[in-house]
PDB file of N, CA and C in Angstrom:
ATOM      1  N   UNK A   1      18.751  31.265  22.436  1.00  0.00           N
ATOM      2  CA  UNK A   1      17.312  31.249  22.383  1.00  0.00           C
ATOM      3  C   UNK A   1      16.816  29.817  22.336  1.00  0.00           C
ATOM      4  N   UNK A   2      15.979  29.249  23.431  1.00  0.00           N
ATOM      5  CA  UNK A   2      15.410  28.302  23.244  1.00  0.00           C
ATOM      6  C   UNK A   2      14.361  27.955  22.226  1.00  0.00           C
ATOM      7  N   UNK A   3      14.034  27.202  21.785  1.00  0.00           N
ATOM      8  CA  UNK A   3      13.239  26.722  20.550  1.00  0.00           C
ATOM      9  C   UNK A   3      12.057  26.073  21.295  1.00  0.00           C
ATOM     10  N   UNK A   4      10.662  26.303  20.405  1.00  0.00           N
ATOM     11  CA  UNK A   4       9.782  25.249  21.014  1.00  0.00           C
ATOM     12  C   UNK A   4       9.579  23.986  20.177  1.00  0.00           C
ATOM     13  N   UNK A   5       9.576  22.900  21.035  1.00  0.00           N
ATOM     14  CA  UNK A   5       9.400  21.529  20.304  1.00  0.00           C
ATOM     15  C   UNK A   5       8.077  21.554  19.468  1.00  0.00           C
ATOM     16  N   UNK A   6       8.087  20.935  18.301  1.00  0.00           N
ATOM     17  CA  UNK A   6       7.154  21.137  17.499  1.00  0.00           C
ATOM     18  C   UNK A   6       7.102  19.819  16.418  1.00  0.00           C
ATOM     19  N   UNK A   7       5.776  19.071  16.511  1.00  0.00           N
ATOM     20  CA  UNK A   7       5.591  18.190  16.027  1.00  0.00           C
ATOM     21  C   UNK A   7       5.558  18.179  14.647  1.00  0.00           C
ATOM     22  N   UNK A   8       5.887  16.655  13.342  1.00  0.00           N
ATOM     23  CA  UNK A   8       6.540  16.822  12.345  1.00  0.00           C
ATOM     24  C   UNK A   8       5.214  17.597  11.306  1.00  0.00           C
ATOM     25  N   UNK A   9       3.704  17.053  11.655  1.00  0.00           N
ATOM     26  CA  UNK A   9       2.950  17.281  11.333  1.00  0.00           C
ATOM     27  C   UNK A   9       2.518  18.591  11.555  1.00  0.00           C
ATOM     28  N   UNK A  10       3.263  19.741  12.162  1.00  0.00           N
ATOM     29  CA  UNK A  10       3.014  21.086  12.466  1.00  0.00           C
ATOM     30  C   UNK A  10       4.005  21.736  11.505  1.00  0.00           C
ATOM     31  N   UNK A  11       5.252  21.114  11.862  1.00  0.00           N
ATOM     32  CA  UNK A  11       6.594  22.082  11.186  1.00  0.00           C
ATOM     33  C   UNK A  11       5.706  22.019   9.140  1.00  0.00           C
ATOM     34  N   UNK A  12       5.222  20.568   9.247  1.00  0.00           N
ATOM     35  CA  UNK A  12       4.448  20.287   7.677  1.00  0.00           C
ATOM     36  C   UNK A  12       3.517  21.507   7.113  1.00  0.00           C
ATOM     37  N   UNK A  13       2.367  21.645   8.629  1.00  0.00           N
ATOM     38  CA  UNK A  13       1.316  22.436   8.249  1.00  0.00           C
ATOM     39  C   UNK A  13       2.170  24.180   7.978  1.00  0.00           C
ATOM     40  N   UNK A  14       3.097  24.316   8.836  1.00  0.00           N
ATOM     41  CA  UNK A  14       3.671  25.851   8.483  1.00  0.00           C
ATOM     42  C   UNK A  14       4.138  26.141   7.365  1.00  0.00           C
ATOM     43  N   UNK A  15       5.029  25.158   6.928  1.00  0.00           N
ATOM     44  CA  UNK A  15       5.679  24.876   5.648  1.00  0.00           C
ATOM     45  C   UNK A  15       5.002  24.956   4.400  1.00  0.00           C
ATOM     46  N   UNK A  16       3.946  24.131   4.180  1.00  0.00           N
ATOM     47  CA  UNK A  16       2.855  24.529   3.226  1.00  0.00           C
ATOM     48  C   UNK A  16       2.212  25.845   2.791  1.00  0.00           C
ATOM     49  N   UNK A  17       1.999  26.281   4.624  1.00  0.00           N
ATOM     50  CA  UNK A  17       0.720  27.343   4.415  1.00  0.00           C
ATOM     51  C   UNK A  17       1.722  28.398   4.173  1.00  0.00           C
ATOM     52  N   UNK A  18       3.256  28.690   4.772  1.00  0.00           N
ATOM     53  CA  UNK A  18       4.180  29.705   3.976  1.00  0.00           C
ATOM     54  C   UNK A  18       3.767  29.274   2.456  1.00  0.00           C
ATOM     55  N   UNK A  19       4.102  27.870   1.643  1.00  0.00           N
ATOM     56  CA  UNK A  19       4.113  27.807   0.565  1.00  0.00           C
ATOM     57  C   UNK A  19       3.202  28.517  -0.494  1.00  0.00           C
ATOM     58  N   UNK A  20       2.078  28.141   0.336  1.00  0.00           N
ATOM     59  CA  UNK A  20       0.691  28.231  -0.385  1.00  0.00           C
ATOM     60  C   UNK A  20       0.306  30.213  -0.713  1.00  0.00           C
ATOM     61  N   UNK A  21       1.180  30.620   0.599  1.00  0.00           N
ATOM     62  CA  UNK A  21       0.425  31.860   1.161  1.00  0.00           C
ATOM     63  C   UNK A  21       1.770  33.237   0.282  1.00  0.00           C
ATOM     64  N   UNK A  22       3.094  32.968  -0.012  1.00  0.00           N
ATOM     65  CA  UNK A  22       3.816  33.818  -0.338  1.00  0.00           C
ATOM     66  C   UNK A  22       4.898  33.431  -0.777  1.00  0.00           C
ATOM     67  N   UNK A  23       5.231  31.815  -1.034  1.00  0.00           N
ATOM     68  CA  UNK A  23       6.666  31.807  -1.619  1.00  0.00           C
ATOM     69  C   UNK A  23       5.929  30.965  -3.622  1.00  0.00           C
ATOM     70  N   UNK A  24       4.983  30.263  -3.340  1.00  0.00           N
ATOM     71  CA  UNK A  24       4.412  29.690  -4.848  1.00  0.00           C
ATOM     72  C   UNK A  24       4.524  30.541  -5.795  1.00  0.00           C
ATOM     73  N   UNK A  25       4.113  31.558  -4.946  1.00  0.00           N
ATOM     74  CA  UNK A  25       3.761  32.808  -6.716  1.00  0.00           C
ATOM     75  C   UNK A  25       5.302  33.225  -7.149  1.00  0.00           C
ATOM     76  N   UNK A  26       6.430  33.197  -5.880  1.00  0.00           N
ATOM     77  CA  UNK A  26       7.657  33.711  -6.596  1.00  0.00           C
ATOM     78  C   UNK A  26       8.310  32.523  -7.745  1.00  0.00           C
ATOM     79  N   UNK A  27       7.987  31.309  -6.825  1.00  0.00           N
ATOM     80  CA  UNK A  27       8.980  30.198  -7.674  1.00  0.00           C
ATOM     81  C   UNK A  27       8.628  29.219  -8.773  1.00  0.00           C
ATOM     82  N   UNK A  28       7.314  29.255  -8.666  1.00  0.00           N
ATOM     83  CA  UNK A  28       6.520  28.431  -9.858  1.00  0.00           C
ATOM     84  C   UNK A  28       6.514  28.726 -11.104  1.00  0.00           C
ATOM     85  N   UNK A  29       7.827  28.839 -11.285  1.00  0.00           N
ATOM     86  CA  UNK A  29       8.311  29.108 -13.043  1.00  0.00           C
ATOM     87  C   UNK A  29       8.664  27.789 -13.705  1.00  0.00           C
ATOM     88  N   UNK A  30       8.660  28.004 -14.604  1.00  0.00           N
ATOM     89  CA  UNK A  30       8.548  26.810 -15.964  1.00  0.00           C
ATOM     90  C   UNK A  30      10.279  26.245 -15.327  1.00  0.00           C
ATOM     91  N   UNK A  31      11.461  27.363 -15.015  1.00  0.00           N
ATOM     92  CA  UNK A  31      12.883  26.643 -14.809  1.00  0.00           C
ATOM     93  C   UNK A  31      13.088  26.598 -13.696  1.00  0.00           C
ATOM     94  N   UNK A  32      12.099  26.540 -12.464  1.00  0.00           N
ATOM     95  CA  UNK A  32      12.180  25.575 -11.304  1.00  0.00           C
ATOM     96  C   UNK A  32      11.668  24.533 -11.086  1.00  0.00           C
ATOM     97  N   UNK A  33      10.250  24.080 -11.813  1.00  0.00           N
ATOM     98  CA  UNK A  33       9.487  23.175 -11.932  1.00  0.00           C
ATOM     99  C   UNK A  33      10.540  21.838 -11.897  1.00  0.00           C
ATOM    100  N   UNK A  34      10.199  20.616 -10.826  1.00  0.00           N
ATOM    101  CA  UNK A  34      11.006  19.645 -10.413  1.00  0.00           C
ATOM    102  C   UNK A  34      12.160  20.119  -9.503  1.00  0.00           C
ATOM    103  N   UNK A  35      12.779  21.013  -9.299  1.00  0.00           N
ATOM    104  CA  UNK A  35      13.611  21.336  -8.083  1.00  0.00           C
ATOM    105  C   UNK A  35      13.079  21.741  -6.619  1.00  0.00           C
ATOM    106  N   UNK A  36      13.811  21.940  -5.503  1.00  0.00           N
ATOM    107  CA  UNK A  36      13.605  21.681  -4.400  1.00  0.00           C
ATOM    108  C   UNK A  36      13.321  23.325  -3.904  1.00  0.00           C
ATOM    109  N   UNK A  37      12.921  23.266  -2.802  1.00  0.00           N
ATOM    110  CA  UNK A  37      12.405  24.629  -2.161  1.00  0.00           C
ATOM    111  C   UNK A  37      12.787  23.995  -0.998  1.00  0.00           C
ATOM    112  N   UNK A  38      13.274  25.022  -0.302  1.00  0.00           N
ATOM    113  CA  UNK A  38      13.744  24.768   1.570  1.00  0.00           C
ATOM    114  C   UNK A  38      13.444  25.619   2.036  1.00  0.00           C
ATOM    115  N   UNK A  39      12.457  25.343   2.880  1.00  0.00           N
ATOM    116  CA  UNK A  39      11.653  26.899   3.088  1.00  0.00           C
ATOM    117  C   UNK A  39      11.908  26.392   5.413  1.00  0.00           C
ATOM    118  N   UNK A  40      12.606  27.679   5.880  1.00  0.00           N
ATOM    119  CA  UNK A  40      12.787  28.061   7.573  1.00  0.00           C
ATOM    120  C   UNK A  40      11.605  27.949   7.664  1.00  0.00           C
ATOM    121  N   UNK A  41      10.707  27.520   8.418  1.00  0.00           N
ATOM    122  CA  UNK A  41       9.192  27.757   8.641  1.00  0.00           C
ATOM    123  C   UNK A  41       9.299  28.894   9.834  1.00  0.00           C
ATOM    124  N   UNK A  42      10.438  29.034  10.322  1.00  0.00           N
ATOM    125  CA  UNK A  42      10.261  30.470  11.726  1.00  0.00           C
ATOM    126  C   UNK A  42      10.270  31.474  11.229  1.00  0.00           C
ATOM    127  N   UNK A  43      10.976  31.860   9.761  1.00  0.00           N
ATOM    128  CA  UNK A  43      11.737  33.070   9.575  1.00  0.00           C
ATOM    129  C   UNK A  43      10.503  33.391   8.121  1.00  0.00           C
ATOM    130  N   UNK A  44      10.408  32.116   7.276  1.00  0.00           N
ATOM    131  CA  UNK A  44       9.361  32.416   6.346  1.00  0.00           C
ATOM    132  C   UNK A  44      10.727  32.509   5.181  1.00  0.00           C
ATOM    133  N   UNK A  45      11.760  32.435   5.355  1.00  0.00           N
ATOM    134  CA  UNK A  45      13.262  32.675   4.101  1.00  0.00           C
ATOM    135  C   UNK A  45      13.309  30.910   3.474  1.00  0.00           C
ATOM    136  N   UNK A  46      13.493  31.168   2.316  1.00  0.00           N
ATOM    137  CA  UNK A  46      13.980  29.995   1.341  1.00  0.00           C
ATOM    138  C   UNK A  46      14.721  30.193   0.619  1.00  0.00           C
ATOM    139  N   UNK A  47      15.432  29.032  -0.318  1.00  0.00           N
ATOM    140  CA  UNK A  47      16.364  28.639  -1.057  1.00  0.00           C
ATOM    141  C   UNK A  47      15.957  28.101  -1.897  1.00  0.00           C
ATOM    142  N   UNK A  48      16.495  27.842  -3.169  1.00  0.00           N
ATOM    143  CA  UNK A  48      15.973  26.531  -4.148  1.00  0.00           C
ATOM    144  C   UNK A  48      17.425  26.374  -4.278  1.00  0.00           C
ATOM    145  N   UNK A  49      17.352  24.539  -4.857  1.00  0.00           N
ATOM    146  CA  UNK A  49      18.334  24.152  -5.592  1.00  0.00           C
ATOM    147  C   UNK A  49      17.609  22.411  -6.381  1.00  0.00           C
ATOM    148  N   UNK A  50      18.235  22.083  -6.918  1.00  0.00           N
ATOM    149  CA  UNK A  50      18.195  21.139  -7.971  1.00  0.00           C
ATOM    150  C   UNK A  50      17.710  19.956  -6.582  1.00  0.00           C
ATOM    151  N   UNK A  51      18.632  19.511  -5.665  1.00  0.00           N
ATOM    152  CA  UNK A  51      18.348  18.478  -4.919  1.00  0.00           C
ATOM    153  C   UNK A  51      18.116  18.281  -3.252  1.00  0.00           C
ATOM    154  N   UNK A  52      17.742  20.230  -3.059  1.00  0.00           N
ATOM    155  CA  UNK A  52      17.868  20.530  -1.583  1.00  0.00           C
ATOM    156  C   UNK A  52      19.011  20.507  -0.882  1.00  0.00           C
ATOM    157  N   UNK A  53      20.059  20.463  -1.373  1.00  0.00           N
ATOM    158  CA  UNK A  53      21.068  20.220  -0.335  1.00  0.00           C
ATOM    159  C   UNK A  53      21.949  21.179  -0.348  1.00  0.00           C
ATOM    160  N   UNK A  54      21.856  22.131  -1.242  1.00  0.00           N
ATOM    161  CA  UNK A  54      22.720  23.305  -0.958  1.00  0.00           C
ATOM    162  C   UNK A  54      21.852  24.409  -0.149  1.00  0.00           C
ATOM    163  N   UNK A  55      20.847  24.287  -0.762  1.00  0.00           N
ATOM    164  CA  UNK A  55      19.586  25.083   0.132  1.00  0.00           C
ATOM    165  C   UNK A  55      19.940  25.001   1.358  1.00  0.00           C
ATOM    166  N   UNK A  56      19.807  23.760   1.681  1.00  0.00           N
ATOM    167  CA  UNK A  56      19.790  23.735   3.579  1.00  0.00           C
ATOM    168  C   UNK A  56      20.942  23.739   4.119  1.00  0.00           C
ATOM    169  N   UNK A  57      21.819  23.543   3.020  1.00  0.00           N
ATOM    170  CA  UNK A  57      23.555  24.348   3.875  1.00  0.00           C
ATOM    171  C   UNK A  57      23.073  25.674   4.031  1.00  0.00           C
ATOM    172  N   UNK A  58      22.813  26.451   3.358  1.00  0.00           N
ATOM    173  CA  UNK A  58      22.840  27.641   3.008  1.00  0.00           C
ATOM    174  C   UNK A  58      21.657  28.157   3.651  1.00  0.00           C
ATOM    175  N   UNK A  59      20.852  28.108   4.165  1.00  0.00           N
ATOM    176  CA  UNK A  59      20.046  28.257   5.508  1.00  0.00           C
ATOM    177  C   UNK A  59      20.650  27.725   6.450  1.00  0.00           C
ATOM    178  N   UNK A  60      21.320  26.851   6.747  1.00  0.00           N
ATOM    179  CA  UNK A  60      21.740  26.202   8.152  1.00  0.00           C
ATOM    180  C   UNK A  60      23.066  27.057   8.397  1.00  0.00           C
ATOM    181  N   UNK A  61      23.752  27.747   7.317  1.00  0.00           N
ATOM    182  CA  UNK A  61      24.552  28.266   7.745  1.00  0.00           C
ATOM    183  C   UNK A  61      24.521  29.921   8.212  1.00  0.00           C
ATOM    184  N   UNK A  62      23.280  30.432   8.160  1.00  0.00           N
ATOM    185  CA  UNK A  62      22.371  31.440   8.650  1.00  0.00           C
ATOM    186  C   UNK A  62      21.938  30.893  10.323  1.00  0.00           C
ATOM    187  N   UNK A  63      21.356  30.227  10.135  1.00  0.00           N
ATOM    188  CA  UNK A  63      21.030  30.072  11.677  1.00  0.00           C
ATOM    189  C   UNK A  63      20.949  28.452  11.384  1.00  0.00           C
ATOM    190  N   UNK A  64      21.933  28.139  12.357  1.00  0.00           N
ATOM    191  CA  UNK A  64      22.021  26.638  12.948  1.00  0.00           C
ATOM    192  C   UNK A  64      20.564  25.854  13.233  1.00  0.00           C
ATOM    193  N   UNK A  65      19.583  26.602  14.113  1.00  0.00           N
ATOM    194  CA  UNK A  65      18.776  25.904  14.693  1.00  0.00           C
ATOM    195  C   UNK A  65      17.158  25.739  14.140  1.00  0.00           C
ATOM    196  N   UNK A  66      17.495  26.269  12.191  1.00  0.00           N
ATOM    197  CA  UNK A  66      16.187  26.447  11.833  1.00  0.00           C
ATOM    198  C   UNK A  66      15.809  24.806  11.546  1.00  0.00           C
ATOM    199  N   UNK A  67      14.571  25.438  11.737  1.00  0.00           N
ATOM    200  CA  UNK A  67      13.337  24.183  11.122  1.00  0.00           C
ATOM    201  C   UNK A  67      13.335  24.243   9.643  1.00  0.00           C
ATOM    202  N   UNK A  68      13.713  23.613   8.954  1.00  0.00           N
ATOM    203  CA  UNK A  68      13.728  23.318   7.680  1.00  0.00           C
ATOM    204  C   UNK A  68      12.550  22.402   7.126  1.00  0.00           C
ATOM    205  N   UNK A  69      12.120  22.265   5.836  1.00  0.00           N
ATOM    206  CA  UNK A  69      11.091  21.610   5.294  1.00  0.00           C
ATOM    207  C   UNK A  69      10.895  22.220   4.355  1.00  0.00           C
ATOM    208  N   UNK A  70      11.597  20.688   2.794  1.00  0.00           N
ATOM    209  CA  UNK A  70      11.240  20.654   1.229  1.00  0.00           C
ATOM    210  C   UNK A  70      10.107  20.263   0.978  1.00  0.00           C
ATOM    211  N   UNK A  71      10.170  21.230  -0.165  1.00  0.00           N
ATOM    212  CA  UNK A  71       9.102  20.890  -0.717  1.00  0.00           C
ATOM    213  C   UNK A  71       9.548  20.749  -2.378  1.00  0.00           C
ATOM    214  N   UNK A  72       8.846  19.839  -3.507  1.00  0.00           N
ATOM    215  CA  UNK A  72       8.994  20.074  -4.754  1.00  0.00           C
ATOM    216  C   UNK A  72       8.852  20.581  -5.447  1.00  0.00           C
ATOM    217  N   UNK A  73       8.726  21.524  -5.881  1.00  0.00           N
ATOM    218  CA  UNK A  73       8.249  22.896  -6.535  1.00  0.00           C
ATOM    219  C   UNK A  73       7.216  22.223  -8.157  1.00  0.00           C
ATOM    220  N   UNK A  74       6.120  22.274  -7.909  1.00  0.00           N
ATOM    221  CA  UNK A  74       5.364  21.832  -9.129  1.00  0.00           C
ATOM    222  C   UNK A  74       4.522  20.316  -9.057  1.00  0.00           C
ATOM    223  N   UNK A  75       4.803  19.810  -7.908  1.00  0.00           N
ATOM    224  CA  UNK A  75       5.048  18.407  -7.979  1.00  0.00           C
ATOM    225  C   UNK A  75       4.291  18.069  -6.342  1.00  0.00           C
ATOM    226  N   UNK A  76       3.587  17.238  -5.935  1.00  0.00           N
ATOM    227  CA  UNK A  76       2.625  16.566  -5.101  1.00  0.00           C
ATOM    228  C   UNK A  76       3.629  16.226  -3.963  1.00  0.00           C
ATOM    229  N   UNK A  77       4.262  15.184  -4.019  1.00  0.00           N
ATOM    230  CA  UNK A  77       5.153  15.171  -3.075  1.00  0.00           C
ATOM    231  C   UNK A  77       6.889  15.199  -3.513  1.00  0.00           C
ATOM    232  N   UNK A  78       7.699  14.944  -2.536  1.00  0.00           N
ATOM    233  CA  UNK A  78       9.084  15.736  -2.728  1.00  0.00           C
ATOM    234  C   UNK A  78       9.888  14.623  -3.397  1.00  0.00           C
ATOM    235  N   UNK A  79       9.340  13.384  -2.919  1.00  0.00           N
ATOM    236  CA  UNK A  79      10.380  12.143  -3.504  1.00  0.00           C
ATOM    237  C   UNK A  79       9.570  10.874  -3.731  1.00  0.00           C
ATOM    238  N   UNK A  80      10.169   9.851  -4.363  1.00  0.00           N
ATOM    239  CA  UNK A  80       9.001   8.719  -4.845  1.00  0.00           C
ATOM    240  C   UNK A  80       9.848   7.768  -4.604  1.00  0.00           C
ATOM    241  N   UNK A  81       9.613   6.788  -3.781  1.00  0.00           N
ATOM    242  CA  UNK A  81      10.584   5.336  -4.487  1.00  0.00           C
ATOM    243  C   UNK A  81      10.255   4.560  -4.970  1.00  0.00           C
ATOM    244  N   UNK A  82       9.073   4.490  -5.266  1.00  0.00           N
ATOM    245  CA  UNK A  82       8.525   3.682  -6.711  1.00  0.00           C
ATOM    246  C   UNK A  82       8.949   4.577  -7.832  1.00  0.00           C
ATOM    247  N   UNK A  83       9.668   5.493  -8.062  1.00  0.00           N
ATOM    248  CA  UNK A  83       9.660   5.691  -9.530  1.00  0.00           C
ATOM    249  C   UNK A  83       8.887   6.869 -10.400  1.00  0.00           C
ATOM    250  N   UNK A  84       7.400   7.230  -9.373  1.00  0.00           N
ATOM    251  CA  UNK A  84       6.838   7.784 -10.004  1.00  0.00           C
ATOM    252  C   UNK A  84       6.690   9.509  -9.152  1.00  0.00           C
ATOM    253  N   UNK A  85       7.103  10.332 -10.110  1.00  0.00           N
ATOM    254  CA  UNK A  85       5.733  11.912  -9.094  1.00  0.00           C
ATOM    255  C   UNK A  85       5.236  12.488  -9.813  1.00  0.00           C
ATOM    256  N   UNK A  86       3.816  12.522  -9.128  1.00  0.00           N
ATOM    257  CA  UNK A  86       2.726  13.301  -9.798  1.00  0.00           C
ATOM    258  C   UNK A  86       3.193  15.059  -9.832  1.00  0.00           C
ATOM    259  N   UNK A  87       2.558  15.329 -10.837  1.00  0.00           N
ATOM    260  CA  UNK A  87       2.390  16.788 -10.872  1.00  0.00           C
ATOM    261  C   UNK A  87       1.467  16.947 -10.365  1.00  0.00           C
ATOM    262  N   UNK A  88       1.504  18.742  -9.646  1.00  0.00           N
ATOM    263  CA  UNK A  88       0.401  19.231  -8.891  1.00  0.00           C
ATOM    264  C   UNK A  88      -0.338  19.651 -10.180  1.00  0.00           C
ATOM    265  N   UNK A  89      -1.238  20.424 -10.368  1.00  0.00           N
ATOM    266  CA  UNK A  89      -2.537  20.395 -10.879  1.00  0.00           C
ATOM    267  C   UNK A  89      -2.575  21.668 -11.183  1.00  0.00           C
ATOM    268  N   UNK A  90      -2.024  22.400 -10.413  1.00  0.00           N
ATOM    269  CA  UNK A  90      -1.745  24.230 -10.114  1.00  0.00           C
ATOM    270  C   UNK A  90      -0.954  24.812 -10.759  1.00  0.00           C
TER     271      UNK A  90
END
């Protein structure tokens, strides 16, 4: 199956609006808060883990050719290299 090319700022907007729309309410517990979410944006299926990286074995080893995109579970953006991440507000 061919795939359609899809810009980074799209695979972003799907990723979210899954987030926003049906995976937040499952994972936004007090003992995921700061871990990773890897959410397929084709299929709408995720993973959590502590640093994303078992997640996206573990989707990639489902289907090779998904679109992947972390997110931080609780938290504004996914990584900081200054040091600092905000909490979301929500």
């Amino acid at each position: 199956m061919q795939s359609i090319l899809l810009s980074r700022e799209e695979v972003g907007r799907r990723a979210k609006e899954l987030y926003e729309n049906s995976i937040r309410q499952q994972v936004e517990r007090e003992e995921n808060i700061g871990k990773m979410v890897i959410i397929d944006i084709e299929t709408g299926e995720y993973a959590i883990d502590k640093t994303g990286l078992e997640s996206a074995r573990y989707l990639r080893n489902k289907n090779p050719l998904a679109r992947l995109y972390g997110i931080r579970i609780g938290y504004k953006i996914a990584v900081s290299f200054s040091g600092f991440l905000e909490r979301d507000s929500q």
